[in-house]
C-alpha atoms as a PDB file:
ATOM      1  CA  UNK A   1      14.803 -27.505  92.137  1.00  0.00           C
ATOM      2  CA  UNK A   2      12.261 -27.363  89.317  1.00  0.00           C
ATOM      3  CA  UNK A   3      12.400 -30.502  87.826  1.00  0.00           C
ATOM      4  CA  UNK A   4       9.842 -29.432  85.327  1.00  0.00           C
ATOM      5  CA  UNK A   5      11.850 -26.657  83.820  1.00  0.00           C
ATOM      6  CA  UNK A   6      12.792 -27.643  79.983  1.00  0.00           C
ATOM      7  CA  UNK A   7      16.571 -27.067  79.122  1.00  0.00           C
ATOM      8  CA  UNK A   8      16.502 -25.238  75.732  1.00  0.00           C
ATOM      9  CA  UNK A   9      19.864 -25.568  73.791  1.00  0.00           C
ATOM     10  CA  UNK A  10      21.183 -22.826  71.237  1.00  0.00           C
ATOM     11  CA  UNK A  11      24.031 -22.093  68.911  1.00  0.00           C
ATOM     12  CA  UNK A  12      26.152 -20.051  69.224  1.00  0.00           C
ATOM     13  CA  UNK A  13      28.449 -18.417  66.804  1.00  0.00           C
ATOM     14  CA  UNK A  14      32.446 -18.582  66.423  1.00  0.00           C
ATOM     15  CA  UNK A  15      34.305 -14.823  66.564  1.00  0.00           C
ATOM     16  CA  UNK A  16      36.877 -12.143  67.567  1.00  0.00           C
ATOM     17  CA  UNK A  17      35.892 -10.286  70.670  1.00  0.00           C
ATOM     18  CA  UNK A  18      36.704  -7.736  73.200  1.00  0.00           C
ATOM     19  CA  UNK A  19      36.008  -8.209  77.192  1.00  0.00           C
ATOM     20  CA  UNK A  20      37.724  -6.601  80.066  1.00  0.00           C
ATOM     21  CA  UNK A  21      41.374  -6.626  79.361  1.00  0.00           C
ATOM     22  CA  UNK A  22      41.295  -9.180  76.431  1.00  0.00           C
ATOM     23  CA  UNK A  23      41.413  -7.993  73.081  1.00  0.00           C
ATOM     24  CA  UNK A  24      40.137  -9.861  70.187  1.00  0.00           C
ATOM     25  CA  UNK A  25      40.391 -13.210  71.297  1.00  0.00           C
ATOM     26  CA  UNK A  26      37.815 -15.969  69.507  1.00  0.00           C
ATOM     27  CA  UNK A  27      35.181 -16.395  71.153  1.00  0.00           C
ATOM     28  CA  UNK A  28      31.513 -18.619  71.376  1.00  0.00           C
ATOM     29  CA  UNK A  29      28.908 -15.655  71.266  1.00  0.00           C
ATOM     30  CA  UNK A  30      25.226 -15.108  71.367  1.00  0.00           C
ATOM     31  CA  UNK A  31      23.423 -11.795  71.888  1.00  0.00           C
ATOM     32  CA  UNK A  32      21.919 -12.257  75.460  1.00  0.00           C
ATOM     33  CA  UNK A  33      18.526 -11.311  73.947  1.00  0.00           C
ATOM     34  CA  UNK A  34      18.144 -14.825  73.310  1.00  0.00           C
ATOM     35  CA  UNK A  35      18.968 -15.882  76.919  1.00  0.00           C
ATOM     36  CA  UNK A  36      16.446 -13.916  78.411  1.00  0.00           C
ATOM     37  CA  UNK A  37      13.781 -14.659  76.347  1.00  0.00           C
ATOM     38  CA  UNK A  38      14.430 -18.661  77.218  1.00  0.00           C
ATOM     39  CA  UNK A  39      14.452 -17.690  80.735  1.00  0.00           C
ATOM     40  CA  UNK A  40      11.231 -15.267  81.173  1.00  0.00           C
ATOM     41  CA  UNK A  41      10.004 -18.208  79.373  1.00  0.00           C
ATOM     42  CA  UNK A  42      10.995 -20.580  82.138  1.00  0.00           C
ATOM     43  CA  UNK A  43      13.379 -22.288  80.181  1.00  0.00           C
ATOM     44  CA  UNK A  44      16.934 -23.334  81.533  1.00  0.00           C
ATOM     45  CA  UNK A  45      19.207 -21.824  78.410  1.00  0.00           C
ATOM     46  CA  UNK A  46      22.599 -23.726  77.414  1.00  0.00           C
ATOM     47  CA  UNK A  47      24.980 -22.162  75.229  1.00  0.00           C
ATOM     48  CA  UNK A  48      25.865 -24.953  72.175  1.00  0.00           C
ATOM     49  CA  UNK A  49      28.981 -24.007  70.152  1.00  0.00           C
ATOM     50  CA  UNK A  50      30.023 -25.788  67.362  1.00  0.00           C
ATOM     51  CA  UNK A  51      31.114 -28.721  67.572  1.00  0.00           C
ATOM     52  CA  UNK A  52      32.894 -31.182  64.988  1.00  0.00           C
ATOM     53  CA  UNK A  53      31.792 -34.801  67.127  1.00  0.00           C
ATOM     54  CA  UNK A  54      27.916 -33.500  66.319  1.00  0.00           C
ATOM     55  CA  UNK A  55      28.014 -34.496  62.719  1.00  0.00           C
ATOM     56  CA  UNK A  56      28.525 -38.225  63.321  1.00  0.00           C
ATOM     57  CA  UNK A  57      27.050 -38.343  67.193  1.00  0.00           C
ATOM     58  CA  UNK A  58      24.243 -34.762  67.634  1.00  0.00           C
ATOM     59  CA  UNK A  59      22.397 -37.553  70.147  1.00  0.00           C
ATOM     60  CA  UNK A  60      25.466 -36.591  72.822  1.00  0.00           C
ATOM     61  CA  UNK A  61      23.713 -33.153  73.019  1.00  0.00           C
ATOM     62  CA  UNK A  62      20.261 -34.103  72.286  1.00  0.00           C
ATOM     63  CA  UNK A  63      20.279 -36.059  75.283  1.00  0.00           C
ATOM     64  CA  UNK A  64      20.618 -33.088  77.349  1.00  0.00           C
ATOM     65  CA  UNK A  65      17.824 -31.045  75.376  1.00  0.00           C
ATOM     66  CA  UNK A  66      14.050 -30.478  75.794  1.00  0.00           C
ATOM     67  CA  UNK A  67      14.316 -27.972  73.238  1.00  0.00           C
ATOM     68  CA  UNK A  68      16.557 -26.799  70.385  1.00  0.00           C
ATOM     69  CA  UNK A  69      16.694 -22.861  68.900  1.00  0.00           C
ATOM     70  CA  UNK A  70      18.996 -22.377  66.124  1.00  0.00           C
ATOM     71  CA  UNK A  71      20.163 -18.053  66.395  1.00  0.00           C
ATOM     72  CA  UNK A  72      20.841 -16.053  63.857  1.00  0.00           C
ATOM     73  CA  UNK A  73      23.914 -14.817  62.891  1.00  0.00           C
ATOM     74  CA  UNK A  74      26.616 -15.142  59.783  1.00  0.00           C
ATOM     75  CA  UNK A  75      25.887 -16.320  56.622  1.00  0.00           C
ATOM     76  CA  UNK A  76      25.002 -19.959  55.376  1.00  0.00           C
ATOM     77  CA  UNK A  77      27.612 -21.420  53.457  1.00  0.00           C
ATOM     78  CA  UNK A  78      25.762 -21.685  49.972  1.00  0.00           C
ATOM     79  CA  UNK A  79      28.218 -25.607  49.510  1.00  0.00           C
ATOM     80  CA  UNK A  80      25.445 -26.689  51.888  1.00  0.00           C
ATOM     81  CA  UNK A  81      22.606 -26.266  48.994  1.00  0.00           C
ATOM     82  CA  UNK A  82      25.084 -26.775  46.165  1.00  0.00           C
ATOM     83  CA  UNK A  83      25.484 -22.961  44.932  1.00  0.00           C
ATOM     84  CA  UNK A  84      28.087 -20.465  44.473  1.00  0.00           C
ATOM     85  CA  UNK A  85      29.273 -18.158  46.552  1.00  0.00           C
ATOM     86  CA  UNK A  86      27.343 -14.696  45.863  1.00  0.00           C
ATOM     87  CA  UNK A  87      29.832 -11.794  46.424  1.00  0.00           C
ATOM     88  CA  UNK A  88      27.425 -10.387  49.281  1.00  0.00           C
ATOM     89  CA  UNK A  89      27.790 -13.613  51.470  1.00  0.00           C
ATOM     90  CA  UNK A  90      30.324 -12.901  54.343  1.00  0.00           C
ATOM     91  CA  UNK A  91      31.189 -14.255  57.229  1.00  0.00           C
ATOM     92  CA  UNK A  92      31.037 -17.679  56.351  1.00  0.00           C
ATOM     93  CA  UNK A  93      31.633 -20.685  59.312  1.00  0.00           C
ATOM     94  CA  UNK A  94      31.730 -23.953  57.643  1.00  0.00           C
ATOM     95  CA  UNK A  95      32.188 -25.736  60.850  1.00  0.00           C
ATOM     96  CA  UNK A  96      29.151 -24.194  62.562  1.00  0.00           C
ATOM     97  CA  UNK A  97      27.201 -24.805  59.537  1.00  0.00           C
ATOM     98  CA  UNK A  98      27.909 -28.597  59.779  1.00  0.00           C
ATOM     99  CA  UNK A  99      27.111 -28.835  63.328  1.00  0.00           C
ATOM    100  CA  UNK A 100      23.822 -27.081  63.211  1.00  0.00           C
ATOM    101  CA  UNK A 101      22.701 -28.785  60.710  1.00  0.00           C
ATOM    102  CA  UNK A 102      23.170 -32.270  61.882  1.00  0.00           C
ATOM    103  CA  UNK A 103      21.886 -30.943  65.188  1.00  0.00           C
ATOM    104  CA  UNK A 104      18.964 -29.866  63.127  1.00  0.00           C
ATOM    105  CA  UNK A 105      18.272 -33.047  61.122  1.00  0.00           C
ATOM    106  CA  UNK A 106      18.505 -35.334  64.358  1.00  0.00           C
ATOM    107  CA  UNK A 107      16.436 -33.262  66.499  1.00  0.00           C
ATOM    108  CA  UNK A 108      13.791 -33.567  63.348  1.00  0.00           C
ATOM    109  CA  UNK A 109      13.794 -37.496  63.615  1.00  0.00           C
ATOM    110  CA  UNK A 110      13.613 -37.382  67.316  1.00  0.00           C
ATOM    111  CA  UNK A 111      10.673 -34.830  67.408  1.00  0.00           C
ATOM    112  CA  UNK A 112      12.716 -32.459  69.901  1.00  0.00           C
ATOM    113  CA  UNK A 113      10.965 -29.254  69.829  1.00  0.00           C
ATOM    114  CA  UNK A 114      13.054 -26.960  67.323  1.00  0.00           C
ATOM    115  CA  UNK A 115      12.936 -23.110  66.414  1.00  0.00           C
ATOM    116  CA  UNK A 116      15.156 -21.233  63.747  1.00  0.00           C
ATOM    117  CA  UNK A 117      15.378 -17.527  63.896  1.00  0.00           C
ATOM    118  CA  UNK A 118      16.889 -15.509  60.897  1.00  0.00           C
ATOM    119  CA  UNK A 119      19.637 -17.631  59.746  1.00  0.00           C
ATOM    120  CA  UNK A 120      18.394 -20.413  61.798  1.00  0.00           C
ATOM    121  CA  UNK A 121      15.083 -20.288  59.457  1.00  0.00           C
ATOM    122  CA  UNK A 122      17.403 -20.532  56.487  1.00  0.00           C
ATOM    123  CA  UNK A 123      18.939 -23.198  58.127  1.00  0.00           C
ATOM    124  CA  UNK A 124      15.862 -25.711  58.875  1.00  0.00           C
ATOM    125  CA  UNK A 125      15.241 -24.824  55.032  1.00  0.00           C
ATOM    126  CA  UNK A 126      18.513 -25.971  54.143  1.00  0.00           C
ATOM    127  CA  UNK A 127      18.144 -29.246  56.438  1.00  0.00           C
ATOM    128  CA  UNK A 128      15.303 -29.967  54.584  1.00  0.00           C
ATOM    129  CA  UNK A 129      16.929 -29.738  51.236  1.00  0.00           C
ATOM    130  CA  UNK A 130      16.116 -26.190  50.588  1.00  0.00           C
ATOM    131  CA  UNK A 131      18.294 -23.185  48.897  1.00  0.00           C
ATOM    132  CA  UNK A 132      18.307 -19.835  49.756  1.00  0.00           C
ATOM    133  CA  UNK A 133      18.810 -16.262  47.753  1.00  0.00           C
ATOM    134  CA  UNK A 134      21.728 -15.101  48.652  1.00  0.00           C
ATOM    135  CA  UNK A 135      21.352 -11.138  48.472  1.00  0.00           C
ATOM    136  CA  UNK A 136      17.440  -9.893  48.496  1.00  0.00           C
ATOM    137  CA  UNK A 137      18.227  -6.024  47.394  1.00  0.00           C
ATOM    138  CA  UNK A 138      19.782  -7.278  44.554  1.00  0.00           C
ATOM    139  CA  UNK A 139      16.514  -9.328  43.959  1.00  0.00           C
ATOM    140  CA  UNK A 140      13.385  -7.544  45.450  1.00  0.00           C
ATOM    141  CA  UNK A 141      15.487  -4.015  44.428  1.00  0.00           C
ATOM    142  CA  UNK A 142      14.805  -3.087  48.193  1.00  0.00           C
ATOM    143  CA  UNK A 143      16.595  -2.851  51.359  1.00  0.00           C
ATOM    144  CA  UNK A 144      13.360  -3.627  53.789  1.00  0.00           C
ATOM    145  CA  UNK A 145      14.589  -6.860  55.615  1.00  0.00           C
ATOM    146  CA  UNK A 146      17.621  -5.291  56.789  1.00  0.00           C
ATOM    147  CA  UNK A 147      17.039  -0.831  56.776  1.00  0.00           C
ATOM    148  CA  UNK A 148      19.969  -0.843  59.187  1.00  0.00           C
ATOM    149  CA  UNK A 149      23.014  -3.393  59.137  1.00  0.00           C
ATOM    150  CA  UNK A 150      23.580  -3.999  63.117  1.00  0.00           C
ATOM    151  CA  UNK A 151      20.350  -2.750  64.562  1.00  0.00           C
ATOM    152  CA  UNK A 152      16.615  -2.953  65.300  1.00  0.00           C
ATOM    153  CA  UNK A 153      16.323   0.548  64.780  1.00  0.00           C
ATOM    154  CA  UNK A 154      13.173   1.077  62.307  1.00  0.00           C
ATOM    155  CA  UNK A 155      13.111  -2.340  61.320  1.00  0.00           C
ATOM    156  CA  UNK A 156       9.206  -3.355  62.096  1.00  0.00           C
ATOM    157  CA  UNK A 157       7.511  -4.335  59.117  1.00  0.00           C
ATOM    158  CA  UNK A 158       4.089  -6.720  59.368  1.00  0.00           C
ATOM    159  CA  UNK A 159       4.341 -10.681  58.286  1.00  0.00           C
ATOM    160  CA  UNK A 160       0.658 -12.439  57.176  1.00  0.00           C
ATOM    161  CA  UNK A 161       0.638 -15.826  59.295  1.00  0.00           C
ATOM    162  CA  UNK A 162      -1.160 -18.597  57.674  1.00  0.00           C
ATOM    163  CA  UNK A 163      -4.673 -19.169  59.976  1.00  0.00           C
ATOM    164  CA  UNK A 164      -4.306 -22.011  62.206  1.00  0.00           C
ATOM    165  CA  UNK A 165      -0.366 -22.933  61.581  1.00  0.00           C
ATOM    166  CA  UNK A 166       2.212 -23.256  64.414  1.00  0.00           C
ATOM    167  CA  UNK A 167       3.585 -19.873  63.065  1.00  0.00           C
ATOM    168  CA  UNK A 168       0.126 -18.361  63.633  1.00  0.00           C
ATOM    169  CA  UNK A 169      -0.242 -20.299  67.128  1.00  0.00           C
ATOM    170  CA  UNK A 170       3.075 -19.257  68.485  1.00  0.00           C
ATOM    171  CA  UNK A 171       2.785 -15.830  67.560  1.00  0.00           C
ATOM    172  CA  UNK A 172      -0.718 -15.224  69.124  1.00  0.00           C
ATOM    173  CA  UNK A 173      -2.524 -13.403  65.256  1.00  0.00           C
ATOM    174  CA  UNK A 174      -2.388 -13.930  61.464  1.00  0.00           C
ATOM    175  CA  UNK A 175      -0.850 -10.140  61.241  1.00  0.00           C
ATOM    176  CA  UNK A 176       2.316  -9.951  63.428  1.00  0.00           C
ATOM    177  CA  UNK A 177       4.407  -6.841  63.544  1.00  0.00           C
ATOM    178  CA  UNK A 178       7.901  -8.555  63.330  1.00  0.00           C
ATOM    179  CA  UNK A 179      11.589  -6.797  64.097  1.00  0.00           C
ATOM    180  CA  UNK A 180      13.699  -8.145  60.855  1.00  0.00           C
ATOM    181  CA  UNK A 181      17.602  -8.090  59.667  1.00  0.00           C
ATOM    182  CA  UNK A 182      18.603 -10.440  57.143  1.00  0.00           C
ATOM    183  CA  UNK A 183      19.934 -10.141  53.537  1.00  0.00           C
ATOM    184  CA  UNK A 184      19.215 -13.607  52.923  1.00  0.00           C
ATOM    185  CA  UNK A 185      15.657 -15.561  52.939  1.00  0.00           C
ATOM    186  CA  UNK A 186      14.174 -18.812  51.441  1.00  0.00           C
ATOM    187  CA  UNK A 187      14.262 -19.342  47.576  1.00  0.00           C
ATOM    188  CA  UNK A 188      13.566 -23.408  46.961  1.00  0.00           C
ATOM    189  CA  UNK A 189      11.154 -24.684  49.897  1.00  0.00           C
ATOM    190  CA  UNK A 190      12.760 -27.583  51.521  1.00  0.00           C
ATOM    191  CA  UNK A 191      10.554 -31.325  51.054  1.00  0.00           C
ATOM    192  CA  UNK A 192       8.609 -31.609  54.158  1.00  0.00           C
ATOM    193  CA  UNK A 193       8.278 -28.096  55.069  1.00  0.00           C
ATOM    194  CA  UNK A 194       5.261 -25.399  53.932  1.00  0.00           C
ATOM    195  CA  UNK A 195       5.451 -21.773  54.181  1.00  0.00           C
ATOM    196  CA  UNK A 196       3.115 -20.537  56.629  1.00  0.00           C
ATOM    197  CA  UNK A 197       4.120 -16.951  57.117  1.00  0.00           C
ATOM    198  CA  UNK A 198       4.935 -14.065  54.067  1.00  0.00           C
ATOM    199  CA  UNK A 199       6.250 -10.818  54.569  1.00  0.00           C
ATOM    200  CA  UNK A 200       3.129  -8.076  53.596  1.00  0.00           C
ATOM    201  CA  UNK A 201       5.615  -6.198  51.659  1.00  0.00           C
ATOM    202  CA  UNK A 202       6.692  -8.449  49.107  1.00  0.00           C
ATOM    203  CA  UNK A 203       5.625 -11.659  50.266  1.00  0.00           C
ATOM    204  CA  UNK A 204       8.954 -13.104  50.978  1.00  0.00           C
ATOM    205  CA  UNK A 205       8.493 -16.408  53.471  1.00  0.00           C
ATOM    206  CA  UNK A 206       9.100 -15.194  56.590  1.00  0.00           C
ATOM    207  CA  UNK A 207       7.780 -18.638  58.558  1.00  0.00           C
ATOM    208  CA  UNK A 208       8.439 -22.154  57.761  1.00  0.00           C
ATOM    209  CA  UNK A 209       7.063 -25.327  59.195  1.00  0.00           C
ATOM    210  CA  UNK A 210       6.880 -29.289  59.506  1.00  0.00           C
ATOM    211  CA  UNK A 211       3.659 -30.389  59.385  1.00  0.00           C
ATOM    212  CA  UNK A 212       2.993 -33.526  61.438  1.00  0.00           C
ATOM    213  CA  UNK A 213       5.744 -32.904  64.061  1.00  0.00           C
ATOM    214  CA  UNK A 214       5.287 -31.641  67.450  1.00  0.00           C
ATOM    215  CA  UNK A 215       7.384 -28.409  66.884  1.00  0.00           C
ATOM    216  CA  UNK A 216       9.269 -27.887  63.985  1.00  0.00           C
ATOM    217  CA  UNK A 217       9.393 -23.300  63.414  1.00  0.00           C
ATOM    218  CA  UNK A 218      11.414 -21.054  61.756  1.00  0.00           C
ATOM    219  CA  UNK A 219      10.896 -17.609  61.668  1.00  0.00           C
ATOM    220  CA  UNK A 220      12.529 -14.823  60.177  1.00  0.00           C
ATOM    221  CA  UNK A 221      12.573 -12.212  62.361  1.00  0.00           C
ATOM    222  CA  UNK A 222      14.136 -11.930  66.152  1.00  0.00           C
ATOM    223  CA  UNK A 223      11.502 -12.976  68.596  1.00  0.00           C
ATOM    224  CA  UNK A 224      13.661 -12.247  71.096  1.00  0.00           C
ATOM    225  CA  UNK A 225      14.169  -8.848  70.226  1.00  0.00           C
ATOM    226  CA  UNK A 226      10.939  -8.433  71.231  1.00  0.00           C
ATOM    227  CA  UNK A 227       9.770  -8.456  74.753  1.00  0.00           C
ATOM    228  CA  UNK A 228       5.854  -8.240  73.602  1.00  0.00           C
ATOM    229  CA  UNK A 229       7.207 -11.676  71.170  1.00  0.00           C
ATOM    230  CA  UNK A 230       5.409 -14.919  72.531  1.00  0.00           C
ATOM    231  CA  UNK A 231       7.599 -17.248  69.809  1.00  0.00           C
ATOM    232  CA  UNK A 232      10.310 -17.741  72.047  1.00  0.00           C
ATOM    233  CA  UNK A 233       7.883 -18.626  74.829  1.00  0.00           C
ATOM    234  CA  UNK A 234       5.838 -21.243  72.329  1.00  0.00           C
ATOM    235  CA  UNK A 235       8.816 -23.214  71.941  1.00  0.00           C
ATOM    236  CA  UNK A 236       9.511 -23.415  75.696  1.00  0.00           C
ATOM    237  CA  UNK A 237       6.498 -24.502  76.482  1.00  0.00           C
ATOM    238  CA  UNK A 238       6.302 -27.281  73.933  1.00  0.00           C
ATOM    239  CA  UNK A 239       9.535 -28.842  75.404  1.00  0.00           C
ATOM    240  CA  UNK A 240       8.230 -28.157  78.475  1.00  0.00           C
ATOM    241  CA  UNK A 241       5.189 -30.538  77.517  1.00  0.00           C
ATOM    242  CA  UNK A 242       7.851 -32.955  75.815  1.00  0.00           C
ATOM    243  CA  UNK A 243       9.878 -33.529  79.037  1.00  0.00           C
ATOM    244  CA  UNK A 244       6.752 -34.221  80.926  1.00  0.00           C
ATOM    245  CA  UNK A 245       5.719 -36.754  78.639  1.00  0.00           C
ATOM    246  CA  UNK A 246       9.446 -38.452  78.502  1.00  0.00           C
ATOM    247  CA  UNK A 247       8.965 -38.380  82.261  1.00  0.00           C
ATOM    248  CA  UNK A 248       5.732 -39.910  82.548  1.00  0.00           C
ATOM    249  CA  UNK A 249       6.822 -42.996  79.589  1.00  0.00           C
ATOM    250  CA  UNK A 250       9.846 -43.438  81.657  1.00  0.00           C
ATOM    251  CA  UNK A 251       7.575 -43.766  85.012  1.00  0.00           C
ATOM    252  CA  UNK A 252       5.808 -46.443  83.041  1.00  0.00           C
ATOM    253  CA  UNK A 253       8.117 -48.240  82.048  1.00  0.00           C
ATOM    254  CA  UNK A 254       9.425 -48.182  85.257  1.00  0.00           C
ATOM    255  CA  UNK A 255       6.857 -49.354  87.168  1.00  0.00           C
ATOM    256  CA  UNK A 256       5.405 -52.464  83.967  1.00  0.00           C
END
């Protein structure tokens, strides 16, 4: 067994599927994109859905964790950053909402190694103290971020990465071709975080970080959708490093 292999946690979402002979039964899902970009990584993935015990104990999970990736997936209920609902926000999940965010908040003080794609972006933002637009087109008068509701198809468009910054680091260049689909994005910039990444079109941020932590990303595109993607791999490797170091303390302490 590979005892240096870093399990990576992520979300999942709550809703009605089909499999086999079952027929829209609820269900915890995640696109397995994600899954194998943990494990070409060399991660160990583990499926986290919500869960209501998080928002007074997240340590019962973060236990288990090197690493923490927060998916993408339905909209952010705006009672989280004290706004109205916008007729465009669907799909709300109030109860994965509150577990992802206290999961987000305690991996923060613990300096677990945490990434947030698409919504997961807009939800480090919102852990932070951050708001978010709730319908770009109706904004930026565009449909760029999101050409084709439920697919990849066409959706390429270049973000500038700040030189130097995590986002820039992970991602391997300051110009990275990214594979976007969101409606949503980052309006008020939560305290402790800095925009590190734009989107060349309209510069919409498109990467957020914590300065002075070990790994605190969000990006917002899928990294995962993208085999050529290194993000994915960045945070992997930075738990990796994190579970070596617990190991070593704990071999210290062992043997004082």
């Amino acid at each position: 067994m590979d005892e240096t292999r870093p399990v990576i946690g992520i979300c999942t979402a709550l809703a009605r599927a089909q499999w086999g002979v079952w027929k829209e039964r609820e269900a915890a899902l995640l696109a397995v994109s994600y899954i194998t970009a943990i494990q070409r990584a060399g991660g160990l993935a583990v499926m986290i859905p919500p869960d209501g015990s998080f928002e007074d104990e997240p340590d019962q999970m973060l236990d288990l964790l090197d690493g923490l990736i927060l998916a993408g997936g339905n909209d952010i209920d705006p009672a989280c950053y004290g706004a109205e609902t916008h007729p465009a926000t669907l799909h709300i999940m109030p109860e994965r909402d509150r577990s992802e965010l206290a999961l987000a908040r305690r991996a923060v003080e613990r300096d677990v190694p945490l990434l947030g794609i698409c919504r997961g972006m807009q939800l480090i933002n919102v852990a932070f103290g951050g708001t978010l637009r709730q319908h770009l087109p109706e904004e930026l008068g565009h449909e760029e971020h999101r050409r084709t509701p439920g697919s990849f198809e066409g959706s390429d468009h270049d973000v500038r990465l700040s030189a130097g910054s995590l986002a820039a680091r992970a991602a391997g260049e300051e110009i990275h071709l990214t594979k976007s689909h969101h409606h949503q994005g980052v309006a008020t910039v939560g305290a402790g975080l800095e925009v590190t990444g734009v989107s060349t079109i309209d510069d919409l941020p498109e990467a957020v970080e914590a300065p002075g932590r070990r790994f605190v990303l969000g990006v917002q595109w899928h990294p995962e959708a993208d085999e050529r993607s290194r993000v994915v791999a960045a945070l992997v490797e930075h738990a990796r490093l994190a579970k070596m170091e617990e190991s070593l303390y704990r071999s210290a302490r062992g043997s004082a």
